[in-house]
C-alpha atoms as a PDB file:
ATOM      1  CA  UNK A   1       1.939 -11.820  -0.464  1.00  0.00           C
ATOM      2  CA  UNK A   2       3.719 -12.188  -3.972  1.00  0.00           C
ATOM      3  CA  UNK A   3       3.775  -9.142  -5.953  1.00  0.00           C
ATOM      4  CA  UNK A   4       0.875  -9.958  -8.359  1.00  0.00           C
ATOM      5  CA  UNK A   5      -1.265 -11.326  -5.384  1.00  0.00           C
ATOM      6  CA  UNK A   6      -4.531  -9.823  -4.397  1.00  0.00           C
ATOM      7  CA  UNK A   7      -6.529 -10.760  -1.433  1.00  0.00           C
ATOM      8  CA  UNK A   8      -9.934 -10.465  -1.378  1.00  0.00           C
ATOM      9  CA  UNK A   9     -13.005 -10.070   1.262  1.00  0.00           C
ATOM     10  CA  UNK A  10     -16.408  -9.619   0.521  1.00  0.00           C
ATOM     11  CA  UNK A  11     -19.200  -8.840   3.485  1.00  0.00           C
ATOM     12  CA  UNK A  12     -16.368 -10.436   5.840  1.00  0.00           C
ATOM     13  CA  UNK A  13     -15.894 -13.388   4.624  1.00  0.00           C
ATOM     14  CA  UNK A  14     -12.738 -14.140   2.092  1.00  0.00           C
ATOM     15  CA  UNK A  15     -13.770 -14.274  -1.322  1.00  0.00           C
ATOM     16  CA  UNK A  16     -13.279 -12.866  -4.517  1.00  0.00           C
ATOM     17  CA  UNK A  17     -17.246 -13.241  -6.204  1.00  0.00           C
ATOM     18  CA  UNK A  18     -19.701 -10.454  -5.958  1.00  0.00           C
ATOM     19  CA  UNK A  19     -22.995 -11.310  -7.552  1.00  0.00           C
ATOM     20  CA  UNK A  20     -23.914 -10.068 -11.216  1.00  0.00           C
ATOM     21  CA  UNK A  21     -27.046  -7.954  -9.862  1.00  0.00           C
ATOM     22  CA  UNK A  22     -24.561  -5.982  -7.592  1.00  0.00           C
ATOM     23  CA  UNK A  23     -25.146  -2.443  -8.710  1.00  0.00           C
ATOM     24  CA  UNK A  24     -21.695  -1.606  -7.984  1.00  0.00           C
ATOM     25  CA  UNK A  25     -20.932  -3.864 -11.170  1.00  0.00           C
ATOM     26  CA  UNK A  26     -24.180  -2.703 -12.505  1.00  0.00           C
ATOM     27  CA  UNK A  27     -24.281   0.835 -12.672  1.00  0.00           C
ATOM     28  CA  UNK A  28     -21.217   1.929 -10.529  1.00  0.00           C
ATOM     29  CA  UNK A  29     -23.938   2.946  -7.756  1.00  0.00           C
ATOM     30  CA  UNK A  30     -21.046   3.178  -4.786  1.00  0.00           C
ATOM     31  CA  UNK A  31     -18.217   4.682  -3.379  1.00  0.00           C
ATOM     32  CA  UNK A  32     -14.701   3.798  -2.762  1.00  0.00           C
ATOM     33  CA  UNK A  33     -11.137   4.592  -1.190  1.00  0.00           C
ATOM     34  CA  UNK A  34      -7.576   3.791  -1.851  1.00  0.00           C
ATOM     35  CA  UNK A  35      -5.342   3.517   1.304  1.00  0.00           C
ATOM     36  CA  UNK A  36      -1.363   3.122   1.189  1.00  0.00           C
ATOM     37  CA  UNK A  37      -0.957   0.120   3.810  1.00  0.00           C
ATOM     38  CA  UNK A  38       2.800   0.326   5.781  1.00  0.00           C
ATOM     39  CA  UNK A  39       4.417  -1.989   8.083  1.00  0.00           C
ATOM     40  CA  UNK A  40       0.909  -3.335   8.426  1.00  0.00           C
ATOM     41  CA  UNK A  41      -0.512   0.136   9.191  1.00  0.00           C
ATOM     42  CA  UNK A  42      -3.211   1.637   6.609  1.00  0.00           C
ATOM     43  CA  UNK A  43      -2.287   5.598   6.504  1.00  0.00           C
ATOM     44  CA  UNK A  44      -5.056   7.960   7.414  1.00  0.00           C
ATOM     45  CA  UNK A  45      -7.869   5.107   7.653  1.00  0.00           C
ATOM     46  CA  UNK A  46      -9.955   7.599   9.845  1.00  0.00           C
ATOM     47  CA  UNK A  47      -9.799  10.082   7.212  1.00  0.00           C
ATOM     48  CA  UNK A  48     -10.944   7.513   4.485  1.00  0.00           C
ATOM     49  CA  UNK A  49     -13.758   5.852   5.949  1.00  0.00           C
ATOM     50  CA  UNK A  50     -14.801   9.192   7.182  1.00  0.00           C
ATOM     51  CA  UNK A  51     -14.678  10.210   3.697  1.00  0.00           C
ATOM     52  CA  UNK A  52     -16.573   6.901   2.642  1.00  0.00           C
ATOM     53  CA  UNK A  53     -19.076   7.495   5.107  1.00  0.00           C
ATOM     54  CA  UNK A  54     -20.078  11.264   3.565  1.00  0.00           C
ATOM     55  CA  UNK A  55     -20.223   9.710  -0.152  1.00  0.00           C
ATOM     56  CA  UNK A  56     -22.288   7.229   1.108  1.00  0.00           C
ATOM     57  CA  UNK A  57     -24.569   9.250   2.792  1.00  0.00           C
ATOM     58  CA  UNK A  58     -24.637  11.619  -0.066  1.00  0.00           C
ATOM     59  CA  UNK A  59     -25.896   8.702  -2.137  1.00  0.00           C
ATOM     60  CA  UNK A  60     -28.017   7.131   0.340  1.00  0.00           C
ATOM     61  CA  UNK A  61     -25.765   4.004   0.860  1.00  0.00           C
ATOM     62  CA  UNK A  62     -25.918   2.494   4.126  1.00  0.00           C
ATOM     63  CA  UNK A  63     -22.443   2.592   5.636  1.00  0.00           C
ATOM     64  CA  UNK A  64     -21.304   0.623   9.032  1.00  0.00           C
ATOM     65  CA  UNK A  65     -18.102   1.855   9.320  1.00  0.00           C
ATOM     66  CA  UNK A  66     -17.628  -0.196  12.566  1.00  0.00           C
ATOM     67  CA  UNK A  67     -17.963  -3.267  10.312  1.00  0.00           C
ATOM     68  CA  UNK A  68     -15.616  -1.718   7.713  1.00  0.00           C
ATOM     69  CA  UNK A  69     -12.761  -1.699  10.400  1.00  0.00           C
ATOM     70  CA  UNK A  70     -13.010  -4.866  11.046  1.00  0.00           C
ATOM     71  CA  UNK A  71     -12.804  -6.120   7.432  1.00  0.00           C
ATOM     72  CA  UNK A  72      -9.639  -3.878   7.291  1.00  0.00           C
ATOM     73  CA  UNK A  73      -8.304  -5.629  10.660  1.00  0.00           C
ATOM     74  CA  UNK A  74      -9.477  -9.274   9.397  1.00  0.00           C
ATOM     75  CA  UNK A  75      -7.569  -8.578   5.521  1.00  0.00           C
ATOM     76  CA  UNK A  76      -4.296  -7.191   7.264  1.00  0.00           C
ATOM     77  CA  UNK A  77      -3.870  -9.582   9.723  1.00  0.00           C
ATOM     78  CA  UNK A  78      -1.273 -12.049   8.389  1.00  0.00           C
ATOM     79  CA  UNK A  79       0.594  -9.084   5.656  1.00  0.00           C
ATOM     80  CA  UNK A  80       3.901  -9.912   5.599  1.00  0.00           C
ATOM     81  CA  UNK A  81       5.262  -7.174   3.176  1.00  0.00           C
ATOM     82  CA  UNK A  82       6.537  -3.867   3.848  1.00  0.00           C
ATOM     83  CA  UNK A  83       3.748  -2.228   1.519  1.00  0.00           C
ATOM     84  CA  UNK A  84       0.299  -2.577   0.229  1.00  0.00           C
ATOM     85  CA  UNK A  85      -2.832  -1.312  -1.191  1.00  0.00           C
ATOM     86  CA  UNK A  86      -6.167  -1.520   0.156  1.00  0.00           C
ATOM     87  CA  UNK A  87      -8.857  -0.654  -1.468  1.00  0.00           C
ATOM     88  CA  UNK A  88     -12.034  -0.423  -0.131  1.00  0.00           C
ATOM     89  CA  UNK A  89     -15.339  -0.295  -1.945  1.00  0.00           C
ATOM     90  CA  UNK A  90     -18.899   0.046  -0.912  1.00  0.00           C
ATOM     91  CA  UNK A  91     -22.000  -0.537  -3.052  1.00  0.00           C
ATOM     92  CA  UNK A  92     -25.849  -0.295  -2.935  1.00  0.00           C
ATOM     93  CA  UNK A  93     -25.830  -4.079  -3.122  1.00  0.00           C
ATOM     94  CA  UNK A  94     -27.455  -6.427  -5.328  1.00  0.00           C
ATOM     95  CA  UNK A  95     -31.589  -5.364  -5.830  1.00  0.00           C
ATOM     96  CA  UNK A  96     -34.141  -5.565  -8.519  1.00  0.00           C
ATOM     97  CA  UNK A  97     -33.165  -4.735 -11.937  1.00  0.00           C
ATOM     98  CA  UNK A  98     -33.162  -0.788 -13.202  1.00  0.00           C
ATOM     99  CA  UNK A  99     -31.908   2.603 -11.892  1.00  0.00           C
ATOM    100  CA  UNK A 100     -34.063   2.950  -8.946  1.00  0.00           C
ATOM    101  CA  UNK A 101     -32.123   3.012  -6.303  1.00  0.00           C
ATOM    102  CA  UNK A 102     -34.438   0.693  -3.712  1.00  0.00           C
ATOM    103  CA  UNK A 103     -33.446   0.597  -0.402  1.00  0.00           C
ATOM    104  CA  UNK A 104     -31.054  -2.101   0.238  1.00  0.00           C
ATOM    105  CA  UNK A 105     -28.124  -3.819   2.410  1.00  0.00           C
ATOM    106  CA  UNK A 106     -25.113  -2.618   1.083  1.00  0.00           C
ATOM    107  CA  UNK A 107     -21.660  -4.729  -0.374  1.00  0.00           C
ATOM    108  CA  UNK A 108     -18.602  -4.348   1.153  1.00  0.00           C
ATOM    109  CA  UNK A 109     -15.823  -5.325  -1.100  1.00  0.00           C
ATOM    110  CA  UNK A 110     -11.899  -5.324   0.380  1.00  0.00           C
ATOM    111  CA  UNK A 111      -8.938  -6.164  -1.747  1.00  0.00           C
ATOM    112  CA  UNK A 112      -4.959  -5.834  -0.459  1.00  0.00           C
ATOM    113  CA  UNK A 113      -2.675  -5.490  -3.171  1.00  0.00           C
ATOM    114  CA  UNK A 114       0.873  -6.046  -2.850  1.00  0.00           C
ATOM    115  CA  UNK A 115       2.564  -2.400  -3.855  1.00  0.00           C
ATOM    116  CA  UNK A 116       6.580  -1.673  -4.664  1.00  0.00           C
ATOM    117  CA  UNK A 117       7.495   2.439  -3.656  1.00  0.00           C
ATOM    118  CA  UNK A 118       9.887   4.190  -5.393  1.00  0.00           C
ATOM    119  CA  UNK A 119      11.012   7.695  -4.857  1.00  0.00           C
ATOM    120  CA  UNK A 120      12.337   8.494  -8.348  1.00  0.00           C
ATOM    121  CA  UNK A 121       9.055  10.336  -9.135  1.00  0.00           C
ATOM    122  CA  UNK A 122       8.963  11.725  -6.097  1.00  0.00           C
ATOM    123  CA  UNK A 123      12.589  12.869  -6.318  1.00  0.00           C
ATOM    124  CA  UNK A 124      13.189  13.893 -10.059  1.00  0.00           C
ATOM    125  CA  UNK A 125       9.850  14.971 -10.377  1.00  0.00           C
ATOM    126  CA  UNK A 126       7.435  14.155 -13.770  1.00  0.00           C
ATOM    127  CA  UNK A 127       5.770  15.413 -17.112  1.00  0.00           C
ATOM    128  CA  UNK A 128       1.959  15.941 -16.935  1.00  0.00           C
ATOM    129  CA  UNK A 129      -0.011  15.849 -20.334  1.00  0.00           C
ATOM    130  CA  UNK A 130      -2.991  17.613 -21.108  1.00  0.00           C
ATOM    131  CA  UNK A 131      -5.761  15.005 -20.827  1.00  0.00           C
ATOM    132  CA  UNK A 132      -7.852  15.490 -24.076  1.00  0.00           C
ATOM    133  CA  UNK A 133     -10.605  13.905 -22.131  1.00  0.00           C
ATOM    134  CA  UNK A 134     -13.032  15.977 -20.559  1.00  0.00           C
ATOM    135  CA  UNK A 135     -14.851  15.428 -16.890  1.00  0.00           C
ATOM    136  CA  UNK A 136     -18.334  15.790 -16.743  1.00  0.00           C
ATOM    137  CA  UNK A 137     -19.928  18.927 -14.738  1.00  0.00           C
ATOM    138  CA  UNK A 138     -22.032  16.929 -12.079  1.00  0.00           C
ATOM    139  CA  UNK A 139     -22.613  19.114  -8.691  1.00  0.00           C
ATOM    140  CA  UNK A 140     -24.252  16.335  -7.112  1.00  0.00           C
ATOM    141  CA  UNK A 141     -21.644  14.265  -7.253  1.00  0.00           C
ATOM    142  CA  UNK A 142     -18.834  16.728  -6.599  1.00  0.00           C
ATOM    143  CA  UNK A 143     -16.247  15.828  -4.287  1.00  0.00           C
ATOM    144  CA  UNK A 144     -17.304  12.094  -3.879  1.00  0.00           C
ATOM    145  CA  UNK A 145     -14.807   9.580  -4.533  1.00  0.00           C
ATOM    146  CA  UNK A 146     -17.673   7.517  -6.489  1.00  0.00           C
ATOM    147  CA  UNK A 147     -17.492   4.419  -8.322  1.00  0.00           C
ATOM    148  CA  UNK A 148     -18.239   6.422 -12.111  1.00  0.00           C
ATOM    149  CA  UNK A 149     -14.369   6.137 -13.078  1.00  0.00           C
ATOM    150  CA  UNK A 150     -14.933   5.645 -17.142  1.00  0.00           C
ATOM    151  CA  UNK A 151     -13.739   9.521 -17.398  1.00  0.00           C
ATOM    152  CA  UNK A 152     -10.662   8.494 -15.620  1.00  0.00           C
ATOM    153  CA  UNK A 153     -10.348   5.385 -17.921  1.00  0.00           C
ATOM    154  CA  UNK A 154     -10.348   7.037 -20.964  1.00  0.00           C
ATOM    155  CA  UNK A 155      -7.853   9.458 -19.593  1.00  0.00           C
ATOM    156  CA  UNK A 156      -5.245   6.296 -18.356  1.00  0.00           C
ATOM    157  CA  UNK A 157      -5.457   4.792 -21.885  1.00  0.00           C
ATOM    158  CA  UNK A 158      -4.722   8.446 -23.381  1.00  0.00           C
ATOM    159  CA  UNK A 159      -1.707   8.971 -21.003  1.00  0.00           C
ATOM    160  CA  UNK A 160      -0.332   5.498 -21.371  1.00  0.00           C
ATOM    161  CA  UNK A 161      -0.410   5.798 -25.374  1.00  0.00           C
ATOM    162  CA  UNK A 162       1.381   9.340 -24.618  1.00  0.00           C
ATOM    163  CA  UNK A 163       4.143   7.772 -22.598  1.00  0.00           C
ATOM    164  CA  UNK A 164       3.476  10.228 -19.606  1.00  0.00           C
ATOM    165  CA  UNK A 165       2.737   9.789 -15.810  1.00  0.00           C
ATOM    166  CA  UNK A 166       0.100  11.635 -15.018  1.00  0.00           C
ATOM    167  CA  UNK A 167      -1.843  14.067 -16.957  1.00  0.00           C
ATOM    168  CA  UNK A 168      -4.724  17.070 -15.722  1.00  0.00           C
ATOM    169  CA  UNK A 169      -8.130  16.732 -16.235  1.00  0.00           C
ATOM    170  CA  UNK A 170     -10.467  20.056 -17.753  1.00  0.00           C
ATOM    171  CA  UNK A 171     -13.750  20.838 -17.610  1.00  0.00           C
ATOM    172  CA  UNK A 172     -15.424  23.361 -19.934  1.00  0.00           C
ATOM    173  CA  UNK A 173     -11.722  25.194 -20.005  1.00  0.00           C
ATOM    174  CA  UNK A 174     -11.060  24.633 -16.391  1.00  0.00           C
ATOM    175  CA  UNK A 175      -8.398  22.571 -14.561  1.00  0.00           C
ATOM    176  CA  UNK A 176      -9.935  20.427 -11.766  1.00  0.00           C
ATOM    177  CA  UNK A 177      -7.647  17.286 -11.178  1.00  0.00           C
ATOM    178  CA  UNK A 178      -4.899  14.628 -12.384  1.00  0.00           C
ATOM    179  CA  UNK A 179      -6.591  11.524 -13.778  1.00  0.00           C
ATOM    180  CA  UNK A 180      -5.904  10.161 -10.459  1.00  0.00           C
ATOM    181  CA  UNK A 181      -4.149  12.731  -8.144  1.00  0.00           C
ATOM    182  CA  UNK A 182      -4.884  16.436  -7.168  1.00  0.00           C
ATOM    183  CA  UNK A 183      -3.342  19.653  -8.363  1.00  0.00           C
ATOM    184  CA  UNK A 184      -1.555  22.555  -6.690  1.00  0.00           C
ATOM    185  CA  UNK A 185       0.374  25.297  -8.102  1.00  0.00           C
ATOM    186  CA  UNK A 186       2.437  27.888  -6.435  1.00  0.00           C
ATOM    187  CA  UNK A 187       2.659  31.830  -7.638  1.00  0.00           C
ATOM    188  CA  UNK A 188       4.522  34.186  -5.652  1.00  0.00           C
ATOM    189  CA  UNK A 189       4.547  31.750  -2.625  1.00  0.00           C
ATOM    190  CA  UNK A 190       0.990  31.131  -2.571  1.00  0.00           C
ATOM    191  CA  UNK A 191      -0.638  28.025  -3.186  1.00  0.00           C
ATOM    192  CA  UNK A 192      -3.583  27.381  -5.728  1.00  0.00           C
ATOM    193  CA  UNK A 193      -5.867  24.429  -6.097  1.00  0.00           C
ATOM    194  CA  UNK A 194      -8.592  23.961  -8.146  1.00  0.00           C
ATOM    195  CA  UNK A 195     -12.315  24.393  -6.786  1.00  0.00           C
ATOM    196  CA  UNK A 196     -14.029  20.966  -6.796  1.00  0.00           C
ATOM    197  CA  UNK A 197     -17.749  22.763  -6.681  1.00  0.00           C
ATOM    198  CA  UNK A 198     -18.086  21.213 -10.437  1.00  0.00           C
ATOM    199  CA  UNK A 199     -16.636  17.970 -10.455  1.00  0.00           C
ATOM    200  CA  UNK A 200     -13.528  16.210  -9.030  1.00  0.00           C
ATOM    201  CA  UNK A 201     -12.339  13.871  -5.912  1.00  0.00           C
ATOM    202  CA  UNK A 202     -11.644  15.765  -3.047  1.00  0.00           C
ATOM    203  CA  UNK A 203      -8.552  13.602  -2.203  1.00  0.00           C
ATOM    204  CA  UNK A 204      -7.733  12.698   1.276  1.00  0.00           C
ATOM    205  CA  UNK A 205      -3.999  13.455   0.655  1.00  0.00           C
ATOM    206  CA  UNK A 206      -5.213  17.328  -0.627  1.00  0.00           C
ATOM    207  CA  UNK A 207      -6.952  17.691   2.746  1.00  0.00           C
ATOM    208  CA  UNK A 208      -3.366  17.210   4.110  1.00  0.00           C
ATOM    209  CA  UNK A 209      -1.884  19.504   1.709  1.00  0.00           C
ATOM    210  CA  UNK A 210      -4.519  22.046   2.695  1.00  0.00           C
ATOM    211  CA  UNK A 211      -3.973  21.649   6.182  1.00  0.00           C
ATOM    212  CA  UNK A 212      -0.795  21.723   6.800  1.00  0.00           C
ATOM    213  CA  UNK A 213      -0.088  24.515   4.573  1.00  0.00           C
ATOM    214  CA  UNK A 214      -2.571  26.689   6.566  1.00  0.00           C
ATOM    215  CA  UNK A 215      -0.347  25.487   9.555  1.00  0.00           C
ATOM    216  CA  UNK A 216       2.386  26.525   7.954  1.00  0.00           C
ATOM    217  CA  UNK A 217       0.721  29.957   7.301  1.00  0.00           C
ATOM    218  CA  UNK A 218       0.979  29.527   3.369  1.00  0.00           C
ATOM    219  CA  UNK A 219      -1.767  31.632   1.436  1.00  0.00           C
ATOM    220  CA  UNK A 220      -4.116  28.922  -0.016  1.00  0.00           C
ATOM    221  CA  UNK A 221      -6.669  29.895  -2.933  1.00  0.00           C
ATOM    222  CA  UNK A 222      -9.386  27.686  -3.924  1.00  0.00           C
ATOM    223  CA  UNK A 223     -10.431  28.522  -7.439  1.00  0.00           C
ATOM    224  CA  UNK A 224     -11.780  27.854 -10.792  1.00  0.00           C
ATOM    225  CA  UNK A 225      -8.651  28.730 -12.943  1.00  0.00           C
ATOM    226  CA  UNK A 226      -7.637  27.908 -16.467  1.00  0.00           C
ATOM    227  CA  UNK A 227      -4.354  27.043 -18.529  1.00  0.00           C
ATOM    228  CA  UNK A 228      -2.855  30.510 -18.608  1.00  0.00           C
ATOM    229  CA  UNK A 229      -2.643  30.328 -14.262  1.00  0.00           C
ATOM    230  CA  UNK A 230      -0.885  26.926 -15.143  1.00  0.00           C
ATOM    231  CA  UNK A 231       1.531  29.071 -17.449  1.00  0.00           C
ATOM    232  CA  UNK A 232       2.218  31.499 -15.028  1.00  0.00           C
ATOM    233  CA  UNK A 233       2.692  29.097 -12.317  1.00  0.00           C
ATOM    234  CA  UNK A 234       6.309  28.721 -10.466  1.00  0.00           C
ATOM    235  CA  UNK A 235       5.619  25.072  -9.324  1.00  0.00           C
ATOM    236  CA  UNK A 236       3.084  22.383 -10.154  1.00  0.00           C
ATOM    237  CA  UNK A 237       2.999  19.382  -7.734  1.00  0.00           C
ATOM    238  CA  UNK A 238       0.315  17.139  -7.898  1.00  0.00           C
ATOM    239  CA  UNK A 239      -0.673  14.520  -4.901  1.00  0.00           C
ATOM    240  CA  UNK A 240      -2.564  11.221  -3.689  1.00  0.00           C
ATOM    241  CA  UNK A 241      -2.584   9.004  -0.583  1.00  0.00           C
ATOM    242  CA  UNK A 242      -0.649   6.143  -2.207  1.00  0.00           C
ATOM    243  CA  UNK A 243       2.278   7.980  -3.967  1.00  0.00           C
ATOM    244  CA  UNK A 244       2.663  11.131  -1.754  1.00  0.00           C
ATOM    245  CA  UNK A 245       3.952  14.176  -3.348  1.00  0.00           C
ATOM    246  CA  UNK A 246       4.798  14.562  -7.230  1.00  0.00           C
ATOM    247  CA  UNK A 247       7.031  18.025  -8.234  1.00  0.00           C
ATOM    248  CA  UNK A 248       5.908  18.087 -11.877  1.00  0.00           C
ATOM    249  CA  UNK A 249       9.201  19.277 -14.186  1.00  0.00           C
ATOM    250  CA  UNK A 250       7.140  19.732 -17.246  1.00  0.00           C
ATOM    251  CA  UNK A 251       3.575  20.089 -18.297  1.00  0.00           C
ATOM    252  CA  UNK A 252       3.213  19.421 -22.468  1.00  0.00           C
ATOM    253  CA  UNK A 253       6.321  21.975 -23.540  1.00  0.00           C
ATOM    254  CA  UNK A 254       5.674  24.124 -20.735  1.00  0.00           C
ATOM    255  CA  UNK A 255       8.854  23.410 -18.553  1.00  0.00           C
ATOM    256  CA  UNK A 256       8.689  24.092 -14.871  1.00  0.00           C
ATOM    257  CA  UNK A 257      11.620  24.386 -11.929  1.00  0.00           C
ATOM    258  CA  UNK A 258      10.529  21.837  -8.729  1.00  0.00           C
ATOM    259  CA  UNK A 259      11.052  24.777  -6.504  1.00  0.00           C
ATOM    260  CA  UNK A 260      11.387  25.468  -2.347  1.00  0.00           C
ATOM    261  CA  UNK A 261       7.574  25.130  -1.729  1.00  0.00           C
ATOM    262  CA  UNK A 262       7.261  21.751  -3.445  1.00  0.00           C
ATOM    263  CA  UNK A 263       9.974  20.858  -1.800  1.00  0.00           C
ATOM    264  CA  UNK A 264       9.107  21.756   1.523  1.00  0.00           C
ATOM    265  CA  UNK A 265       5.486  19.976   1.210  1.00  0.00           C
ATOM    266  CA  UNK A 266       7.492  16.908   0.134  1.00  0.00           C
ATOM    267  CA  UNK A 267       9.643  16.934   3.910  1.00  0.00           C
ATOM    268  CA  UNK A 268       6.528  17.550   5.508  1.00  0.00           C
ATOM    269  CA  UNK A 269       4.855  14.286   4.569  1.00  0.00           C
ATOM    270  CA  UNK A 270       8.475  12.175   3.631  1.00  0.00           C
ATOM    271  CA  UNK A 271       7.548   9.802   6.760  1.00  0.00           C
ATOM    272  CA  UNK A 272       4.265   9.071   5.544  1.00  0.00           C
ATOM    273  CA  UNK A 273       5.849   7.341   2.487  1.00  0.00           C
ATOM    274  CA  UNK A 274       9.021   6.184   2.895  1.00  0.00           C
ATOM    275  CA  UNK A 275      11.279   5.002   5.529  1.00  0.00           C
END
């Protein structure tokens, strides 16, 4: 696979054409995951389609997940480079025109990216901005990894102009994500993330985070919490499935040490990653 390559399937069958009343397209009426693909392995694909599954069924998308693995199986069988991306997305399908959402046979749409790691992000850490665009308070579609991503648009075009890699997301005042990543901070050796009740992806790769640190017998707080937490903070890392573990070094003019607990999260999951 060349490194500007992408390889499509759609319902199975190699393609790259979905049709124009698909109200994925439409309306973004579906859900979707991102999976880091290594040595031909996709990491955590249980914990992504399982995550799939729930948005779907909180939007009343059918979902064969069974049919899903074998897409994945079919679109990774001849990848002959050391990383990829797959992305997976799963929509209502293509039905009669307006917001109703009919029943109907869903769209399964696969594409395999061709992805380059580096750890100098990982390593040296980054600066997060202060995303000037706001998410919108939704409770109904809290947590779901949905296919509404204009917020997070806006945001990438904001950051990009900014020159930064990542920036945090607010709503009414509070901090609930990156633009594409989750956010922990540590005070005092305990570990904060933001409370996704409102709004937000509950990221496969913060599930990890969460776990492991309650294996690890870190205190974990689940919150609504604002700027001035942020402030007091001793480490910010943020995370995702594809790029691992970020120590942020600076957020704005706020600058912040990549300290032991960062650190330690980052040895944890090195394997996962990188060779």
């Amino acid at each position: 696979m060349a490194n500007n390559a992408v390889l499509s399937l759609v319902n199975g069958q190699f393609c790259d054409l979905v049709s124009a009343s698909n109200r994925g397209l439409a309306y973004g009426d579906g859900v979707f995951e991102t999976i880091l693909v290594r040595a031909c392995q996709p990491l955590w694909l249980d914990d992504h389609l399982a995550r799939l599954a729930s948005g779907a069924g909180q939007l009343n998308i059918s979902c064969d997940i069974s049919q899903i693995r074998r897409d994945c199986s079919l679109l990774l069988a001849d990848l002959n480079t050391s990383a990829a991306v797959l992305k997976v997305v799963l929509t209502r399908g293509a039905v009669a025109r307006g917001y109703t959402p009919y029943a109907a046979e869903s769209d399964r749409i696969l594409s395999l990216s061709a992805y380059t790691q580096s750890c100098q992000s990982w390593d040296d850490g980054i600066a997060l901005g202060l995303c000037q665009t706001q998410l919108s308070a939704q409770k109904r579609l809290a947590g779901i990894k949905h296919l509404n991503r204009l917020e997070q648009v806006l945001a990438a075009e904001e950051l990009h102009r900014r020159g930064y890699h990542e920036g945090l997301m607010m709503q009414d005042g509070l901090i609930i994500e990156g633009s594409r990543s989750n956010v922990f901070l540590v005070l005092d050796g305990k570990l904060f993330t933001p409370s996704l009740s409102r709004c937000g992806v509950d990221g496969v790769m913060r599930q990890h985070v969460l776990a492991r640190a309650n294996q690890l017998g870190i205190s974990i707080n689940i919150k609504e919490f604002g700027v001035s937490l942020l402030q007091r903070a001793d480490e910010v890392f943020v995370c995702n499935s594809v790029f691992g573990i970020w120590p942020v070094s600076k957020v704005e003019c706020m600058h912040k040490q990549i300290g032991p607990v960062s650190r330690l999260f980052q040895r944890e999951f090195h394997s996962y990653f990188y060779v």
